[in-house]
Structures are given as C-alpha cells and as structure tokens.
N, C-alpha and C. Protein backbone atom coordinates (compact mmCIF):
# COMPACT_ATOMS: atom_id res chain seq x y z
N UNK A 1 -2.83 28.18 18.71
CA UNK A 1 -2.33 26.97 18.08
C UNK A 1 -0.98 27.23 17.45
N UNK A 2 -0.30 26.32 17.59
CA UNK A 2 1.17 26.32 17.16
C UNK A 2 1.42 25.32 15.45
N UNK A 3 1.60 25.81 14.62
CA UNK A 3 2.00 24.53 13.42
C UNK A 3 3.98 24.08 13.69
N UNK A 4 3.70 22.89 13.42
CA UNK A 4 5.15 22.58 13.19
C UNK A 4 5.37 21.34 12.16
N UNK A 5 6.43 21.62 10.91
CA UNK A 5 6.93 20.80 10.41
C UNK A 5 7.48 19.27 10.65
N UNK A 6 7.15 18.14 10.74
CA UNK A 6 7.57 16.85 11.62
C UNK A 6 7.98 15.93 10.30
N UNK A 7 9.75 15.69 10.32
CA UNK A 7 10.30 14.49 9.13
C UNK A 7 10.14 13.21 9.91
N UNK A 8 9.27 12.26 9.51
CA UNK A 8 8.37 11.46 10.03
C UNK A 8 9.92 10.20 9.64
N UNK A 9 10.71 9.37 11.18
CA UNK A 9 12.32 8.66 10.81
C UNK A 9 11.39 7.14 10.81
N UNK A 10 10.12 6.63 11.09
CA UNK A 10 9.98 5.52 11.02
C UNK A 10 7.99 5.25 10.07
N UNK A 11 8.61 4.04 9.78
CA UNK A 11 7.54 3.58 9.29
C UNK A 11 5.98 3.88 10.10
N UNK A 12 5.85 3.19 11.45
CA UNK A 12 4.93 3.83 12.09
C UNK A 12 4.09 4.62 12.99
N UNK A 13 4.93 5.65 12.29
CA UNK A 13 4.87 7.39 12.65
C UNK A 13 3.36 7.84 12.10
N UNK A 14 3.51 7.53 11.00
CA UNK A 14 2.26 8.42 10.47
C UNK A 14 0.53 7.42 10.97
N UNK A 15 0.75 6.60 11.36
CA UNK A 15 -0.27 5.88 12.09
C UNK A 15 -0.65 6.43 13.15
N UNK A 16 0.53 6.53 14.36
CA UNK A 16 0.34 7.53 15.28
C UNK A 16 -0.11 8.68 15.15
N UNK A 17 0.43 9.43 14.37
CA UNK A 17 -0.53 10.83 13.43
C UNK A 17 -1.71 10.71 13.02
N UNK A 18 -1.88 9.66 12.76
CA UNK A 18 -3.86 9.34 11.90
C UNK A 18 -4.51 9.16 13.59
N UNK A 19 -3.98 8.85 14.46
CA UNK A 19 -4.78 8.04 15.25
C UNK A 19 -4.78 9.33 16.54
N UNK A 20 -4.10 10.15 16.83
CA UNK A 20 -4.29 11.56 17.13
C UNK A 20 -5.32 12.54 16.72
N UNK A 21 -4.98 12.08 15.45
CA UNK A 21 -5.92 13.24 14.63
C UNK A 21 -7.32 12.63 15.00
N UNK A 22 -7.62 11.66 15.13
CA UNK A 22 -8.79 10.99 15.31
C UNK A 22 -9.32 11.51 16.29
N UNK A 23 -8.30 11.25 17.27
CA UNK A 23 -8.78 11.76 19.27
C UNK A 23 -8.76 13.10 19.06
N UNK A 24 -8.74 14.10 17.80
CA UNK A 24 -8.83 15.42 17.96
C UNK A 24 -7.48 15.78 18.37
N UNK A 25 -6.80 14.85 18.47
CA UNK A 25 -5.36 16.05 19.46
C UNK A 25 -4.76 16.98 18.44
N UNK A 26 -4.55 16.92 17.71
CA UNK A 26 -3.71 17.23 16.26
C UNK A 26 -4.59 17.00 15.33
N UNK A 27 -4.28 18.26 13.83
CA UNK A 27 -4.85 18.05 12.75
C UNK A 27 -3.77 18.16 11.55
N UNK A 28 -3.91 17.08 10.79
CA UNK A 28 -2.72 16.64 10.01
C UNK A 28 -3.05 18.04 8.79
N UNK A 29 -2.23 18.94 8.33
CA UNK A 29 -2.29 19.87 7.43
C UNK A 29 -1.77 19.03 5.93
N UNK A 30 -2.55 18.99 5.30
CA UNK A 30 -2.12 18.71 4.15
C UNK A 30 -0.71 19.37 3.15
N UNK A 31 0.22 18.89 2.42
CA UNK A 31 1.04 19.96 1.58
C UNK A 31 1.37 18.82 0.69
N UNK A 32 1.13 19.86 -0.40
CA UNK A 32 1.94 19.15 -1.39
C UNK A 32 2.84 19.41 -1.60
N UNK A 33 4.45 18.21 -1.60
CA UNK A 33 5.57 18.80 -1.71
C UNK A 33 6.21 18.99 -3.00
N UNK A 34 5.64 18.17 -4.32
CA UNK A 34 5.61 17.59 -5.32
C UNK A 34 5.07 18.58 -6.17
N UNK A 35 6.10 19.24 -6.94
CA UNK A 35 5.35 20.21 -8.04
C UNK A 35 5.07 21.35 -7.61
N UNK A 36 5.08 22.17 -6.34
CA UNK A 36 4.83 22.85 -5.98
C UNK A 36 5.67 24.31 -6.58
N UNK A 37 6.94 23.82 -6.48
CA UNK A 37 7.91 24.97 -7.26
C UNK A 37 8.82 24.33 -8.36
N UNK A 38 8.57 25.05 -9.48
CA UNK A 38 9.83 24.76 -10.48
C UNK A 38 11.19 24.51 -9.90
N UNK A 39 11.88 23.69 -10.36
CA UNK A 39 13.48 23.04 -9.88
C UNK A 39 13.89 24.23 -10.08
N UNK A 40 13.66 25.07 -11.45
CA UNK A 40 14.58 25.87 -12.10
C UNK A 40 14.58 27.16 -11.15
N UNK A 41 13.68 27.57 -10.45
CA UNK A 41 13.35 28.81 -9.98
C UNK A 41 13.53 28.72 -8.17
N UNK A 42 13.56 26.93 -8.04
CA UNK A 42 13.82 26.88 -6.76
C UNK A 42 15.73 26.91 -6.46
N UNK A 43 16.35 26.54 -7.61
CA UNK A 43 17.63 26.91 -7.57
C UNK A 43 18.54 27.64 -8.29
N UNK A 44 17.52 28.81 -8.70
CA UNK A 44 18.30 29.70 -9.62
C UNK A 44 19.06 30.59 -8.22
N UNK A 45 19.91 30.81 -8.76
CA UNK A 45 21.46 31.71 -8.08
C UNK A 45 22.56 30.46 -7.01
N UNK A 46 22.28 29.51 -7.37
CA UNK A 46 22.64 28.61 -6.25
C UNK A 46 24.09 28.22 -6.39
N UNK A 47 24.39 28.14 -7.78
CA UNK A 47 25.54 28.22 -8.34
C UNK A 47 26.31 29.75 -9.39
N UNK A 48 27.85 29.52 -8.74
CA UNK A 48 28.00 30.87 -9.57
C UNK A 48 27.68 30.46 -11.01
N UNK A 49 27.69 31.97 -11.84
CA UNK A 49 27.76 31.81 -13.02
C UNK A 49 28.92 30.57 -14.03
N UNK A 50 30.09 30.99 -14.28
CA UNK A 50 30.75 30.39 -14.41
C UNK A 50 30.67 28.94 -14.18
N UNK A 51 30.61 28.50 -12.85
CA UNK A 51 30.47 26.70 -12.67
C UNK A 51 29.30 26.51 -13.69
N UNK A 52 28.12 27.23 -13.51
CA UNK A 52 26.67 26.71 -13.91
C UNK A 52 27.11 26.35 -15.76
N UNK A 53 28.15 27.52 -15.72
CA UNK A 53 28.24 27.67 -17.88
C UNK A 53 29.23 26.16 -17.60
N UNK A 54 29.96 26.23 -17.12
CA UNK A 54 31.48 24.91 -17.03
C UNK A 54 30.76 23.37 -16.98
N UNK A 55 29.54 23.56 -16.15
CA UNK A 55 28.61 22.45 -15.51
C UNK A 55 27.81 22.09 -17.02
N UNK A 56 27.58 22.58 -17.72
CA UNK A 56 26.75 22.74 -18.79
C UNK A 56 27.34 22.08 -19.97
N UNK A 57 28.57 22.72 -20.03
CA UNK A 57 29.56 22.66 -21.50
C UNK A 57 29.31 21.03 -21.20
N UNK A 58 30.12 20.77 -20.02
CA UNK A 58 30.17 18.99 -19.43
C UNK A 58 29.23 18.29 -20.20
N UNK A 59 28.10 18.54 -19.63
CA UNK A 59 26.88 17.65 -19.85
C UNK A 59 26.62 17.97 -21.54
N UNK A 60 26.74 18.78 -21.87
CA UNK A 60 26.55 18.57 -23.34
C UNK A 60 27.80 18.04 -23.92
N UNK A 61 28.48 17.53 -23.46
CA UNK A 61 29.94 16.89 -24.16
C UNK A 61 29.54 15.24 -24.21
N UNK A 62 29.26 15.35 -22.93
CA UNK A 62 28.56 13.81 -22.78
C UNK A 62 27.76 13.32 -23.45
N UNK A 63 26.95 14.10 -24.07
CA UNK A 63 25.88 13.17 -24.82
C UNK A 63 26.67 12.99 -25.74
C-alpha cells in the first residue's frame, strides 16, 4: 500500500473520498492539522536573528 497526501481544489472532492472509502477502494487516514505543533517551534530559525529582534522592536512600537 502506498499513502499519499491529496490538497482537496474543490468542494466535491471529499464526497468522492467518502464514497471510495465506502467501496473499500481507499481508506481516508485521519490527521490532525490543528495544534499539532507549536507555531513557535514550527518556525524557530526561519528568520535571521537580527530581522526577528528588528521585527519585534516594530511590533512593540505599535502598540
């Protein structure tokens, strides 16, 4: 068996998916994409240092 990731471009996509899964062809894998990883840890190093401190000063000026 092969898994593959599918970004589902229309509304009724995932019908077709329920209705597969039904006939057995395919089994829909559950994931949660939501909460799964901290923001903070999913984009730590993403920015250099510097921008991240420059990016910062900003936003606290603003308030």
């Amino acid at each position: 068996m092969e898994t593959v990731l599918v970004q589902l471009t229309h509304h009724k996509a995932m019908k077709l998916l329920l209705e597969l899964e039904e006939l057995q062809v395919i089994r829909l894998l559950k994931k949660d994409t939501a909460g799964s990883e901290k923001l903070s840890e999913k984009y730590a190093g993403k920015l250099p240092k510097e921008a991240g401190e420059k990016l910062q000063r900003l936003i606290e000026k603003g308030r």
